[in-house]
N, C-alpha and C. Protein backbone atom coordinates (compact mmCIF):
# COMPACT_ATOMS: atom_id res chain seq x y z
N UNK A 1 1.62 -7.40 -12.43
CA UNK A 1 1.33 -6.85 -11.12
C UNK A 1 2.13 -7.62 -10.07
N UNK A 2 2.45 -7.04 -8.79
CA UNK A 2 3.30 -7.60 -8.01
C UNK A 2 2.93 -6.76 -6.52
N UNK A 3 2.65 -7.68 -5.43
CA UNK A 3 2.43 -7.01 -3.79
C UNK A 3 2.87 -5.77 -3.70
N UNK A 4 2.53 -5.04 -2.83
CA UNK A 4 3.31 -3.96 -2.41
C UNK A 4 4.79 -3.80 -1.96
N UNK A 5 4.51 -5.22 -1.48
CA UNK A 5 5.91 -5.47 -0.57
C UNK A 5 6.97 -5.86 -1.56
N UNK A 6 6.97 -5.85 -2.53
CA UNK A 6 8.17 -6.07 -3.99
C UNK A 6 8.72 -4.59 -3.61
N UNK A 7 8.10 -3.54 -3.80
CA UNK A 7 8.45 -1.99 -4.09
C UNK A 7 9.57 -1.61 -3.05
N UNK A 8 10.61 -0.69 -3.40
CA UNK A 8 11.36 -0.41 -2.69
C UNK A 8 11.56 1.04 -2.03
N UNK A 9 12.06 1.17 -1.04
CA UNK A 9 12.15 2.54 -0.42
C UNK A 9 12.68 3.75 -1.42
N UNK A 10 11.68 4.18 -1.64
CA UNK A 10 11.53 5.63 -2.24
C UNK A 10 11.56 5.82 -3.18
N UNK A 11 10.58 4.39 -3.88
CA UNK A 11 9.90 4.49 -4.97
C UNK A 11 8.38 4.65 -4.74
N UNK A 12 7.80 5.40 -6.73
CA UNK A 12 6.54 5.82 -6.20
C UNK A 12 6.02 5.27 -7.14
N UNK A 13 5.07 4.09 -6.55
CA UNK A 13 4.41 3.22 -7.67
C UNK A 13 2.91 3.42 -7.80
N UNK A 14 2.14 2.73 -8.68
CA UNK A 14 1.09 2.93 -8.96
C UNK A 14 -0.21 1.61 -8.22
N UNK A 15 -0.96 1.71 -7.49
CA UNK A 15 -2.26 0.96 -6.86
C UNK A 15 -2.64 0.75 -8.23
N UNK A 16 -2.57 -0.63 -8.34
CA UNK A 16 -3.43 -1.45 -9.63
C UNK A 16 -4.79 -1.76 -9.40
N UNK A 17 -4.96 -2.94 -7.97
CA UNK A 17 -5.82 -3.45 -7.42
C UNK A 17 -5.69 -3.70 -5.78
N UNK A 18 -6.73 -3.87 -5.15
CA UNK A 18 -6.28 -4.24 -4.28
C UNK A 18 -7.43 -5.47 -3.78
N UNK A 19 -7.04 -6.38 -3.01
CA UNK A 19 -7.42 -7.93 -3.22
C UNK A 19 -8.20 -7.94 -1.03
N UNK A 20 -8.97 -9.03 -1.12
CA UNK A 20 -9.19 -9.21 -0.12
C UNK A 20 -10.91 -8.78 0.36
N UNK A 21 -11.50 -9.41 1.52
CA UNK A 21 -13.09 -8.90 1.26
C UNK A 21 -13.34 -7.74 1.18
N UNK A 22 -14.61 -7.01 0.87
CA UNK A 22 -15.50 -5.98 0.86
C UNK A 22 -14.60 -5.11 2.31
N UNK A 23 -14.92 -5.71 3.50
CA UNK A 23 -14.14 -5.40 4.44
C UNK A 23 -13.18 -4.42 4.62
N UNK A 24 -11.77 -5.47 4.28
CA UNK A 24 -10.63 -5.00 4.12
C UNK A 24 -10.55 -4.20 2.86
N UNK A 25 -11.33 -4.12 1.84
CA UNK A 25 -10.60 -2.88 0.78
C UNK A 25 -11.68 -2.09 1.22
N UNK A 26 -12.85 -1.55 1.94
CA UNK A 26 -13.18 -0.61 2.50
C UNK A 26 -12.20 0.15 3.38
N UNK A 27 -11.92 -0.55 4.45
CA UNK A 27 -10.99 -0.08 5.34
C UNK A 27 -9.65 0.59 4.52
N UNK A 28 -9.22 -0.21 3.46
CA UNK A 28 -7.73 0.63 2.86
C UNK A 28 -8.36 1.70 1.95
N UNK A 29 -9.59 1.44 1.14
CA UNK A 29 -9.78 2.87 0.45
C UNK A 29 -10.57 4.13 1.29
N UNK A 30 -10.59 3.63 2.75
CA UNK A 30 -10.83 5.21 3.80
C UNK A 30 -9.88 5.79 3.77
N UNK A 31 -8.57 5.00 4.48
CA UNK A 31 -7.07 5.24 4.43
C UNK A 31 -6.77 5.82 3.31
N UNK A 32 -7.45 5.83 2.29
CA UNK A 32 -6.71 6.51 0.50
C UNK A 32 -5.98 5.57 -0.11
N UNK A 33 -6.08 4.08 0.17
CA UNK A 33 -5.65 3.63 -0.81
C UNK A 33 -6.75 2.63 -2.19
N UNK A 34 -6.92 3.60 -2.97
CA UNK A 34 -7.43 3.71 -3.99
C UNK A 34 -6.30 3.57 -5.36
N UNK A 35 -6.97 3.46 -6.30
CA UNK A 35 -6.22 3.38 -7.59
C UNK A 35 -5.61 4.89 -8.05
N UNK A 36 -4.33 5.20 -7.57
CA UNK A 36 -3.63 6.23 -7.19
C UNK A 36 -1.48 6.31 -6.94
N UNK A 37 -1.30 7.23 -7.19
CA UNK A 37 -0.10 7.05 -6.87
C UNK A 37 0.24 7.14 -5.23
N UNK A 38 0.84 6.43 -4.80
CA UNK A 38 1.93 6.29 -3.30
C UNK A 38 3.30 6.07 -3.35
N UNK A 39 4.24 6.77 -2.45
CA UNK A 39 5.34 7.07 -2.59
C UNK A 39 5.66 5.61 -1.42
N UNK A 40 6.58 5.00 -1.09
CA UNK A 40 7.09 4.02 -0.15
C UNK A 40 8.21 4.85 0.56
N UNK A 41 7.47 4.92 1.84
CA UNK A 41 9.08 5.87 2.66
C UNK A 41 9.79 5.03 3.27
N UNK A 42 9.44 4.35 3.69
CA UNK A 42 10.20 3.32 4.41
C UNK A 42 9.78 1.67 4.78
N UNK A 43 10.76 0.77 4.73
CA UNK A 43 10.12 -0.84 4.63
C UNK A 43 11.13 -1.47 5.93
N UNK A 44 10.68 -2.32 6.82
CA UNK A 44 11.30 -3.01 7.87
C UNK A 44 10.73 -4.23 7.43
N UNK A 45 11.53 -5.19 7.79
CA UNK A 45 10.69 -7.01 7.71
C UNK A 45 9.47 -6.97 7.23
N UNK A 46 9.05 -6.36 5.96
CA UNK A 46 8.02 -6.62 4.67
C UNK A 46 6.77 -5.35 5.64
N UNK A 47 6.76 -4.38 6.77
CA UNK A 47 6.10 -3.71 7.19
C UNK A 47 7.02 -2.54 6.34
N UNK A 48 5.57 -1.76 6.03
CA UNK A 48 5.97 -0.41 5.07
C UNK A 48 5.17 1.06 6.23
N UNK A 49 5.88 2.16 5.36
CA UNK A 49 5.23 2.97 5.90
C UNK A 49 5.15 3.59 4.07
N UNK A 50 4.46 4.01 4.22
CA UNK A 50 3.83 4.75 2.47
C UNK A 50 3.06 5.80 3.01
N UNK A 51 3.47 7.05 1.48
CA UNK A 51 2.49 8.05 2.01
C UNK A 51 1.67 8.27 0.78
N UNK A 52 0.17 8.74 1.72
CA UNK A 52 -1.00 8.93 0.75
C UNK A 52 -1.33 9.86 0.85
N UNK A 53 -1.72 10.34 -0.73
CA UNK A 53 -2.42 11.76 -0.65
C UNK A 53 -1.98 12.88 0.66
N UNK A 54 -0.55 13.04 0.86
CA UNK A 54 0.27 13.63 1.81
C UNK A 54 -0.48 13.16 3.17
N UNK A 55 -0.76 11.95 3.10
CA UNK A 55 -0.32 11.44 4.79
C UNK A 55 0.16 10.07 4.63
N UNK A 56 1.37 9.90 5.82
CA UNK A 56 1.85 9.00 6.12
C UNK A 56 0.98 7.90 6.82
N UNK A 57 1.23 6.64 6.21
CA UNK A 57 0.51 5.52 6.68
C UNK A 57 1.22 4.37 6.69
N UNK A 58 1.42 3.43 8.16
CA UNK A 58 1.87 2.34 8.76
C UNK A 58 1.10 0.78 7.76
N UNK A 59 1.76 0.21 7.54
CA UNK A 59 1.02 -0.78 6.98
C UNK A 59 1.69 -2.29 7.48
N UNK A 60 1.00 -3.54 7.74
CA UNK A 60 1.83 -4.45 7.96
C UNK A 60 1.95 -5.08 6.93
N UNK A 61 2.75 -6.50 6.86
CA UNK A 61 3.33 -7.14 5.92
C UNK A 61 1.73 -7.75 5.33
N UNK A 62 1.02 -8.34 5.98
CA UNK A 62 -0.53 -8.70 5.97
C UNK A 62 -1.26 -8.03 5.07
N UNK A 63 -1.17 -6.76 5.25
CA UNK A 63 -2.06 -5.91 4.80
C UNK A 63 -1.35 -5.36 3.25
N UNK A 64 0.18 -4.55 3.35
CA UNK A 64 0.88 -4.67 1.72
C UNK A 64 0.67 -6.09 1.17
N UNK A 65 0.54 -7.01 1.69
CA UNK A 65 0.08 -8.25 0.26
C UNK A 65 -1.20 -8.29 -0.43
N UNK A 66 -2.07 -7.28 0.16
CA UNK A 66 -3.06 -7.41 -0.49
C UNK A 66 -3.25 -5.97 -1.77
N UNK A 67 -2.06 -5.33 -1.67
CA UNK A 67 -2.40 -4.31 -2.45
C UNK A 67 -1.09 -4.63 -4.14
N UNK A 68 -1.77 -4.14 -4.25
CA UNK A 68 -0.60 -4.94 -5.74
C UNK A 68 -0.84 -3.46 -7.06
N UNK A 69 0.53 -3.43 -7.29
CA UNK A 69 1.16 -2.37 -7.97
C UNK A 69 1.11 -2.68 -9.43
C-alpha cells in the first residue's frame, strides 16, 4: 500500500484503507471515499483533484496521506 499522493495523473487506483480518526474517515467516506475505485485528474504540489463516483473532488496534500491505495 502506498498514500494517495504516490498515484499519478490519470491513473485509476484502488482505496485500500483509509487512516486517521473516526472524524476524518467519516468526513472522506461522505465525500465517497470508501473502498472503491477513483480516477486522479489532476496533482499540483502533492494537492490532488480525484473523481468519485462521477464527482470531482479537491483534496489537500494532508488529507491524500491519509488515504492509501
Amino acid at each position: 500500500m502506498m498514500p494517495l499522493t504516490m498515484a499519478r495523473t490519470g491513473e485509476k487506483v484502488i482505496i485500500r484503507k483509509i487512516s486517521g480518526n473516526d472524524d476524518i474517515r467519516r468526513h472522506l467516506a461522505t465525500l465517497g471515499f470508501v473502498v472503491d475505485m477513483i480516477l486522479v485528474v489532476s496533482q499540483i504540489a502533492g494537492n490532488l483533484i480525484v473523481e468519485v463516483k462521477g464527482s470531482r473532488v479537491a483534496l489537500d496534500k494532508s488529507m491524500a496521506r491519509r488515504i492509501f491505495i
